[in-house]
N, C-alpha and C. Protein backbone atom coordinates (compact mmCIF):
# COMPACT_ATOMS: atom_id res chain seq x y z
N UNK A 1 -5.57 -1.11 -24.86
CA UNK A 1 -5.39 -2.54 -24.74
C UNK A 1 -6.26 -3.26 -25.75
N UNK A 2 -5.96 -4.18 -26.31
CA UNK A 2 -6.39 -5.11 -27.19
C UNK A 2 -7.25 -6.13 -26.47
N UNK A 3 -8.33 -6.21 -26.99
CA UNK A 3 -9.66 -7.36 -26.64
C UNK A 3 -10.37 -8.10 -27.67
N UNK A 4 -10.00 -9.35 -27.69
CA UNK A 4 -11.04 -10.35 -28.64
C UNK A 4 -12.00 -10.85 -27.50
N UNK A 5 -13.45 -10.51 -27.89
CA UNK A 5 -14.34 -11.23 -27.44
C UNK A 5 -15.54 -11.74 -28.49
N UNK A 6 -16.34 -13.09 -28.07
CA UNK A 6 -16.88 -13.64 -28.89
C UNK A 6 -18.25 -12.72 -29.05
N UNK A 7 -18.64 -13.05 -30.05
CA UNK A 7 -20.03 -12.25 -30.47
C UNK A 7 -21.19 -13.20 -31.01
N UNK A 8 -22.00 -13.44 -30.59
CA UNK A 8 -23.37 -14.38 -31.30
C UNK A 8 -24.28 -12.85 -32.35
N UNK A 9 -23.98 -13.52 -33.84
CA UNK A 9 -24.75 -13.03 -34.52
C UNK A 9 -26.26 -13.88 -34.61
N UNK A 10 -27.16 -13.09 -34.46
CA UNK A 10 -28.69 -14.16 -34.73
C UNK A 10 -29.21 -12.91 -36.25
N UNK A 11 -29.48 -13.99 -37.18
CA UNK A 11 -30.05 -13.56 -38.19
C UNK A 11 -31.53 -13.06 -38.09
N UNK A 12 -31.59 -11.92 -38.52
CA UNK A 12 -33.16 -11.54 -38.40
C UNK A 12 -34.01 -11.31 -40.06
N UNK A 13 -35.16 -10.96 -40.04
CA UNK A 13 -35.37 -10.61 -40.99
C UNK A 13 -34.94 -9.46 -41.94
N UNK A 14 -34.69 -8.48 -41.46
CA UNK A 14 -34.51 -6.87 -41.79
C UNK A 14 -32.69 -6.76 -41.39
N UNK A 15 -32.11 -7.67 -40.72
CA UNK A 15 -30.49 -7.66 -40.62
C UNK A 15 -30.18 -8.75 -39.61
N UNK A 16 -29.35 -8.27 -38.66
CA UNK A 16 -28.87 -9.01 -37.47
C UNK A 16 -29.04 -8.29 -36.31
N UNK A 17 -28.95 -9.04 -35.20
CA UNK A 17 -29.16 -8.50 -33.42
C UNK A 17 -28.04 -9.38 -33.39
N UNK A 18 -26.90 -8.56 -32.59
CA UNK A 18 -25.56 -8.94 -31.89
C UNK A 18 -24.97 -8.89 -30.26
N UNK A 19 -25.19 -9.96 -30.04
CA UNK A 19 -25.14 -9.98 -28.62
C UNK A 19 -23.55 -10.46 -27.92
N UNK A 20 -22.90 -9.95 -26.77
CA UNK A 20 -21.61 -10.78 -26.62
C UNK A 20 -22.29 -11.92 -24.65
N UNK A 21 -22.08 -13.21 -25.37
CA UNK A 21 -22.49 -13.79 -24.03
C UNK A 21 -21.49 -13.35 -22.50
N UNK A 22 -20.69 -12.72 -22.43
CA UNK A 22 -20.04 -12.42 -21.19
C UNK A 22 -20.08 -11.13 -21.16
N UNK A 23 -20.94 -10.40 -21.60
CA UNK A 23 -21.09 -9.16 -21.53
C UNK A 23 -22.66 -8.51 -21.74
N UNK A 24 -23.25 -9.18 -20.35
CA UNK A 24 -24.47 -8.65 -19.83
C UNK A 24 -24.88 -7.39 -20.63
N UNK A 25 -26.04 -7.43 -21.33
CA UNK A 25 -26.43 -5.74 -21.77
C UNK A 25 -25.66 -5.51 -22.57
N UNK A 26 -24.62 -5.79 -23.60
CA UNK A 26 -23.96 -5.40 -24.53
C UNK A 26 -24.92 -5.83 -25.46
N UNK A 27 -25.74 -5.40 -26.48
CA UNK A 27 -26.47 -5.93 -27.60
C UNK A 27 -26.21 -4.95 -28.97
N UNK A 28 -26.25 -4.80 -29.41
CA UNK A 28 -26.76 -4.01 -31.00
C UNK A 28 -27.13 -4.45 -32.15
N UNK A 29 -27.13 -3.56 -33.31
CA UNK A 29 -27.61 -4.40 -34.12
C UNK A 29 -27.19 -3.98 -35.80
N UNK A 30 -27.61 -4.61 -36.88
CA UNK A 30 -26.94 -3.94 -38.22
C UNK A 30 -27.71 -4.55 -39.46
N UNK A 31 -28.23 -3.63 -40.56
CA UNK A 31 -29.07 -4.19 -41.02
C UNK A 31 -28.36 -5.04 -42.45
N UNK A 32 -27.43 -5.16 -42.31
CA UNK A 32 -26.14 -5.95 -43.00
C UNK A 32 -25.28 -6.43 -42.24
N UNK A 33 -24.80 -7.56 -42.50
CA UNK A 33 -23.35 -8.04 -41.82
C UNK A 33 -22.22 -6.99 -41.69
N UNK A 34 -21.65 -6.54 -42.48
CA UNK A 34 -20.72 -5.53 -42.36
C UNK A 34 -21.49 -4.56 -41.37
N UNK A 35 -22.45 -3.97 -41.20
CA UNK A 35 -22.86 -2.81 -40.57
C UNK A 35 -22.82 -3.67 -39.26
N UNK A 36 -23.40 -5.16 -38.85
CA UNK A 36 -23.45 -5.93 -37.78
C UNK A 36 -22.05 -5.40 -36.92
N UNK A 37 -21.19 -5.97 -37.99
CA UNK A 37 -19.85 -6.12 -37.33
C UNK A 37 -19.32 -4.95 -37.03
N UNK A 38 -19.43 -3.89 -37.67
CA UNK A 38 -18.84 -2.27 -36.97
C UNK A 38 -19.72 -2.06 -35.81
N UNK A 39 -20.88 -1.97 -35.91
CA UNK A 39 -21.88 -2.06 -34.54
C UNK A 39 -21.47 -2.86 -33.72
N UNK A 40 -20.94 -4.02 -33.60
CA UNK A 40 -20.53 -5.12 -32.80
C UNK A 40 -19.14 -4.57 -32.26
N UNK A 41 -18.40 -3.75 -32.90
CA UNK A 41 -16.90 -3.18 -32.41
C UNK A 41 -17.09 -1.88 -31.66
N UNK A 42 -17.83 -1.55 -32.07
CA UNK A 42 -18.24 -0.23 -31.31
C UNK A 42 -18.93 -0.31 -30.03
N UNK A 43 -19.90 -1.34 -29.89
CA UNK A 43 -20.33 -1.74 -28.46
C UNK A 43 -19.91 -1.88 -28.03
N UNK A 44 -18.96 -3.15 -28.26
CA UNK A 44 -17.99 -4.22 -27.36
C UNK A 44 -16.88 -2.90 -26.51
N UNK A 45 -16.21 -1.95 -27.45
CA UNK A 45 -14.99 -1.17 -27.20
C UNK A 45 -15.63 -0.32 -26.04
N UNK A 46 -17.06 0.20 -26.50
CA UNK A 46 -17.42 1.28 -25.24
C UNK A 46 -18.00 0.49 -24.03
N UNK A 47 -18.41 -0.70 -24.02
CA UNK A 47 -18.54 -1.62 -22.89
C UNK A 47 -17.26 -1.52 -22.51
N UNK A 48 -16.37 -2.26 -22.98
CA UNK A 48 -14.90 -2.29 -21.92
C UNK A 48 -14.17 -1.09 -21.44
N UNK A 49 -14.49 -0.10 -22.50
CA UNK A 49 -13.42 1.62 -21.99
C UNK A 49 -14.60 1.44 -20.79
N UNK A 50 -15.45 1.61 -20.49
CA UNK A 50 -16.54 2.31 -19.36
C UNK A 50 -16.23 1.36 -18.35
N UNK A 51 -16.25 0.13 -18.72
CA UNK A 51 -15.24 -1.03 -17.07
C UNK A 51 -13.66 -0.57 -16.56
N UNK A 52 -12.83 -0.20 -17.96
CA UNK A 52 -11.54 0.25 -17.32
C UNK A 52 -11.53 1.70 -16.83
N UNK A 53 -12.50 2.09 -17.33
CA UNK A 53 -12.82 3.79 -16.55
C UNK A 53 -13.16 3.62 -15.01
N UNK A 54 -13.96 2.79 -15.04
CA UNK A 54 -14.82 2.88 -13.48
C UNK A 54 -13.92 1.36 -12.40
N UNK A 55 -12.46 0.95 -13.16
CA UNK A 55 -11.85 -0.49 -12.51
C UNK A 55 -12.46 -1.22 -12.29
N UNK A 56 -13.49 -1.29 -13.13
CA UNK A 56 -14.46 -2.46 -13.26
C UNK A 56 -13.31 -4.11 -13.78
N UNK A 57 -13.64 -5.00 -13.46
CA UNK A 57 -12.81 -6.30 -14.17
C UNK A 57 -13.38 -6.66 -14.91
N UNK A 58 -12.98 -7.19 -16.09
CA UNK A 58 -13.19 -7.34 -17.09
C UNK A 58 -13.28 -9.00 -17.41
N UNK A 59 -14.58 -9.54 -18.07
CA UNK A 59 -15.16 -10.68 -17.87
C UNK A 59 -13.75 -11.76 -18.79
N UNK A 60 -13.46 -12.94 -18.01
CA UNK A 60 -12.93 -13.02 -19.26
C UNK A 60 -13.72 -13.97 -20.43
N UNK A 61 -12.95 -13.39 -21.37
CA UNK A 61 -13.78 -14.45 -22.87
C UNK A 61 -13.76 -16.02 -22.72
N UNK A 62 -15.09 -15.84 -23.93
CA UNK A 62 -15.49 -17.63 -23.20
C UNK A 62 -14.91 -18.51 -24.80
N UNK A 63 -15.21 -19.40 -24.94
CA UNK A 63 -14.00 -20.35 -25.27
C UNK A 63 -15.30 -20.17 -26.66
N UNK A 64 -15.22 -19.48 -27.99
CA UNK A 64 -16.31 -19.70 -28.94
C UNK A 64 -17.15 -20.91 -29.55
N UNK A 65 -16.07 -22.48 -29.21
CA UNK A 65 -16.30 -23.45 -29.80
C UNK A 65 -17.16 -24.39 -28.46
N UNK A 66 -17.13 -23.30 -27.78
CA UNK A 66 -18.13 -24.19 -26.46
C UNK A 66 -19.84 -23.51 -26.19
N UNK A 67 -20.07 -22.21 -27.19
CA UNK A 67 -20.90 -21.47 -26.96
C UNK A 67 -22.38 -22.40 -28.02
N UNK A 68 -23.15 -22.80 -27.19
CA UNK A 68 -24.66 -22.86 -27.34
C UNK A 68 -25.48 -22.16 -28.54
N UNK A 69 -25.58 -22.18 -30.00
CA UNK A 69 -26.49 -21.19 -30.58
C UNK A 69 -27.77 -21.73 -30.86
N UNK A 70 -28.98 -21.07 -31.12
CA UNK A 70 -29.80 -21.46 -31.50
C UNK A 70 -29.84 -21.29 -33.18
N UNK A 71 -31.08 -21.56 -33.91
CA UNK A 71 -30.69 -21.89 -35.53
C UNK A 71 -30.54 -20.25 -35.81
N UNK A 72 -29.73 -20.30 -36.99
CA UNK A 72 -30.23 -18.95 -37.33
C UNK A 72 -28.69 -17.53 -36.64
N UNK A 73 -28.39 -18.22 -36.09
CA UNK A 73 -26.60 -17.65 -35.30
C UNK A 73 -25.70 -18.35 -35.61
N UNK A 74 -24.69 -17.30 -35.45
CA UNK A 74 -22.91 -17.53 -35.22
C UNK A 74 -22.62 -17.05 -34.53
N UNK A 75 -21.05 -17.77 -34.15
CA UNK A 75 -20.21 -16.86 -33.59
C UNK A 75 -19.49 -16.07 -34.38
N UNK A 76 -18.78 -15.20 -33.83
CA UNK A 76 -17.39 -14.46 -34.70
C UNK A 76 -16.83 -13.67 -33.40
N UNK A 77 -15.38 -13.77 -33.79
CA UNK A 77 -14.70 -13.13 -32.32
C UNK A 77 -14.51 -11.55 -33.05
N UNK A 78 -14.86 -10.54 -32.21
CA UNK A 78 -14.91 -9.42 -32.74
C UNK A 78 -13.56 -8.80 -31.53
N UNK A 79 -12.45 -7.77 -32.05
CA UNK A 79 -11.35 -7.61 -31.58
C UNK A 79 -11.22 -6.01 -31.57
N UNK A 80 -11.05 -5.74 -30.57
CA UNK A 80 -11.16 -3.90 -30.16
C UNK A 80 -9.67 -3.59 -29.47
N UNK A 81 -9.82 -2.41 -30.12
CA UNK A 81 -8.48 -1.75 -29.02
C UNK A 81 -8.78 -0.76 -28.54
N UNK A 82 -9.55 -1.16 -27.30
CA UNK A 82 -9.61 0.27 -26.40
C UNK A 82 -8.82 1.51 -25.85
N UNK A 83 -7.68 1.51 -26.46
CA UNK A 83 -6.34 2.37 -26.46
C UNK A 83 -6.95 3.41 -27.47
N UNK A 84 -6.90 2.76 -28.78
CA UNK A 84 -7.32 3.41 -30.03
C UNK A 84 -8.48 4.31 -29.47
N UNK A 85 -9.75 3.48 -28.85
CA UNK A 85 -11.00 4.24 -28.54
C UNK A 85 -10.51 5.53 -27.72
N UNK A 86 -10.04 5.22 -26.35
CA UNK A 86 -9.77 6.42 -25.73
C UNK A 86 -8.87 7.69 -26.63
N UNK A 87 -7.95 7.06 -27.62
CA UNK A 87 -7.09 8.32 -28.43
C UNK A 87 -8.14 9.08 -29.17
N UNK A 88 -9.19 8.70 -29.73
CA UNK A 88 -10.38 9.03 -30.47
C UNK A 88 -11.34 9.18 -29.87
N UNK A 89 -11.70 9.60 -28.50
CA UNK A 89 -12.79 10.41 -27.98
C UNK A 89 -12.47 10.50 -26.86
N UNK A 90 -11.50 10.55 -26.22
CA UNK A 90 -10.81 11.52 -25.36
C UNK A 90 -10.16 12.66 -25.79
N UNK A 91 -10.50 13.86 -26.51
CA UNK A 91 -9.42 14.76 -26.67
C UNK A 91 -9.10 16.02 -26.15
N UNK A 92 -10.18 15.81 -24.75
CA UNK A 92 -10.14 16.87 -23.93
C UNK A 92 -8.38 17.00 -23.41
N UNK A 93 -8.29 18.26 -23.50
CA UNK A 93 -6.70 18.83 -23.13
C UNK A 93 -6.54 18.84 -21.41
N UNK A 94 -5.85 18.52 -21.18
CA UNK A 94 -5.66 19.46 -19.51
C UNK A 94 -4.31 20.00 -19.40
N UNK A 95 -4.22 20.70 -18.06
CA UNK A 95 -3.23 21.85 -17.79
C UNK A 95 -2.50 21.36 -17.23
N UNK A 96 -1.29 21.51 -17.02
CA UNK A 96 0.21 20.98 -16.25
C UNK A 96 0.88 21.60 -15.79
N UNK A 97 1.34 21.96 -14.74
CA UNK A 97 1.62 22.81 -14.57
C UNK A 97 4.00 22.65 -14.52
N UNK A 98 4.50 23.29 -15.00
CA UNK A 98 6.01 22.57 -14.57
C UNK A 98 7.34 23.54 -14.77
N UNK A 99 8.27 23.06 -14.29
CA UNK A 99 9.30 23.78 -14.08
C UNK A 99 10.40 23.43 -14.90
N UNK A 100 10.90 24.30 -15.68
CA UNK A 100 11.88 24.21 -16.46
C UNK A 100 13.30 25.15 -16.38
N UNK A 101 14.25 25.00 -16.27
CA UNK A 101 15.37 26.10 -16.31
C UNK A 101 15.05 27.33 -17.00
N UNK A 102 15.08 28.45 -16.63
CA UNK A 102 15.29 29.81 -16.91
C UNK A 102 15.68 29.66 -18.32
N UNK A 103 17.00 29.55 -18.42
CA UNK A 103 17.57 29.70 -19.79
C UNK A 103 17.15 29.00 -21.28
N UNK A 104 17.02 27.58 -20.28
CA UNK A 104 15.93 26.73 -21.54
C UNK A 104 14.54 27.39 -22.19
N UNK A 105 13.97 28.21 -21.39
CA UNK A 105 12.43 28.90 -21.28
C UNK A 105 12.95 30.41 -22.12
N UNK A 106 14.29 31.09 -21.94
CA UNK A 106 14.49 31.93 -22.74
C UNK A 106 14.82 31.83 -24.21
N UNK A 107 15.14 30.67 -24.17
CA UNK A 107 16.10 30.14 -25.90
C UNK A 107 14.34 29.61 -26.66
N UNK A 108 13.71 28.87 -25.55
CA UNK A 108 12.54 28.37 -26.31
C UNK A 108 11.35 29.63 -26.81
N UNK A 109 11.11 31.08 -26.03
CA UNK A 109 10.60 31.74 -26.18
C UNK A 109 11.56 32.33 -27.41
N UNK A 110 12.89 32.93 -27.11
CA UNK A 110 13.39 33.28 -28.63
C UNK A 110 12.93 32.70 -29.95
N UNK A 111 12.55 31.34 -29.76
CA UNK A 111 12.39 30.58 -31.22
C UNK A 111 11.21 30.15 -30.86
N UNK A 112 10.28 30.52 -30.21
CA UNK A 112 8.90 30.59 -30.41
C UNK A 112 8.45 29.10 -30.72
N UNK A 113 9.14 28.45 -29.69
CA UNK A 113 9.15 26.93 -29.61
C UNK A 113 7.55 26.34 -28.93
N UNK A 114 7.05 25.61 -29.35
CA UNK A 114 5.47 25.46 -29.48
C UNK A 114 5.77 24.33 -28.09
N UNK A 115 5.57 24.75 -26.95
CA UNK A 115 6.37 23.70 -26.06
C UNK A 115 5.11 22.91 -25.26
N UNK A 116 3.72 23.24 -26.07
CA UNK A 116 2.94 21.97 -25.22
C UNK A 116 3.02 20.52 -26.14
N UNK A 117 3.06 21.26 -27.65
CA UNK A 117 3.68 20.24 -28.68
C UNK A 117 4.76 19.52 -28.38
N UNK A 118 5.33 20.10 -28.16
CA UNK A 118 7.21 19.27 -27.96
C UNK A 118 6.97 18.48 -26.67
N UNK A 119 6.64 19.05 -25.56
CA UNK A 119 6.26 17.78 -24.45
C UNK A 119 4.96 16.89 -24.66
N UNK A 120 4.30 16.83 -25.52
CA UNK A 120 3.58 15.90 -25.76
C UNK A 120 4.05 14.65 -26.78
N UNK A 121 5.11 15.06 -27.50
CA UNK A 121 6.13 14.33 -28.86
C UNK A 121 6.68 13.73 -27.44
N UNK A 122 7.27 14.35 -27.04
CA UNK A 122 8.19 14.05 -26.06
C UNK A 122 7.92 12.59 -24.88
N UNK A 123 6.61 12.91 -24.47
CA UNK A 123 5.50 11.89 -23.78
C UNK A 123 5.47 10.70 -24.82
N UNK A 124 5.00 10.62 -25.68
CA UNK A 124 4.37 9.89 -26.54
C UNK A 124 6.01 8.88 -27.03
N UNK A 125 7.04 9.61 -27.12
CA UNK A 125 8.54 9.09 -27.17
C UNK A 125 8.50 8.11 -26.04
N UNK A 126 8.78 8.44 -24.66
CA UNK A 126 9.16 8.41 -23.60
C UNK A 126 7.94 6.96 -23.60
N UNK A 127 7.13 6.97 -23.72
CA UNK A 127 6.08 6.40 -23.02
C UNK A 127 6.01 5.17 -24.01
N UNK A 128 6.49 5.60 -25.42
CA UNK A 128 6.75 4.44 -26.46
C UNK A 128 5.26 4.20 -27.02
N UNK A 129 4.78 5.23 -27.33
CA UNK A 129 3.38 5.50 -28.10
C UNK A 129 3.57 6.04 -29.40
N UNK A 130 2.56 4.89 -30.56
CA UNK A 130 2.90 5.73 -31.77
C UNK A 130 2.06 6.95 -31.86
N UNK A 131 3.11 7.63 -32.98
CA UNK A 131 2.32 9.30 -32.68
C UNK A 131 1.04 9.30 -33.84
């Protein structure tokens, strides 16, 4: 799932400290803007996978042009797809167990048909996921 949430950059001496105001304890930091902002996507994404892991609800975002800074900050809405995150560090496999016709299971063993591959194409079809 796709998430824009706002981010307060505060300028420091040595880089930035990045904080998101609706997201208690989310902080990091980058000793460049660009490094800010990948640090800032990477927090934000493993803050929210770890709420939709545990059905935690998810805060909603606050309106950027209403947010309070002190001198020396911005905002910037930083935008994650926690879909993406889980495809990229979830890649633990698991077992399935299933039943298929006899004859289908003989034609697929003849041709040495790679069939956790093919039901996973198959999933990813079905389910309307790009591969």
């Amino acid at each position: 799932m796709k998430h824009a949430y706002p981010a307060i950059f505060q300028g420091e001496e040595d880089g930035y400290t990045v904080f998101f105001p609706d997201l208690p304890g989310c902080i990091t930091e980058g000793d460049s803007i660009e490094e800010a902002i990948e640090m800032a996507k990477d927090a934000l994404c493993l803050s929210l996978y770890d709420k939709e892991v545990s059905r935690a609800p998810l805060p909603v975002a606050s309106n950027p042009c209403t947010l309070e800074l002190d001198n020396n900050c911005f905002v910037s809405m930083i935008l994650v797809d926690t879909e993406d995150y889980r495809k990229y560090y979830n890649r633990k496999s698991v077992k399935k167990t299933l039943t298929i016709p006899a004859w289908l299971n003989d034609l697929a063993e003849k041709e040495n048909a790679p069939l956790s591959r093919i039901l996973q194409d198959g999933l990813k079809e079905y389910l309307n996921l790009t591969p």
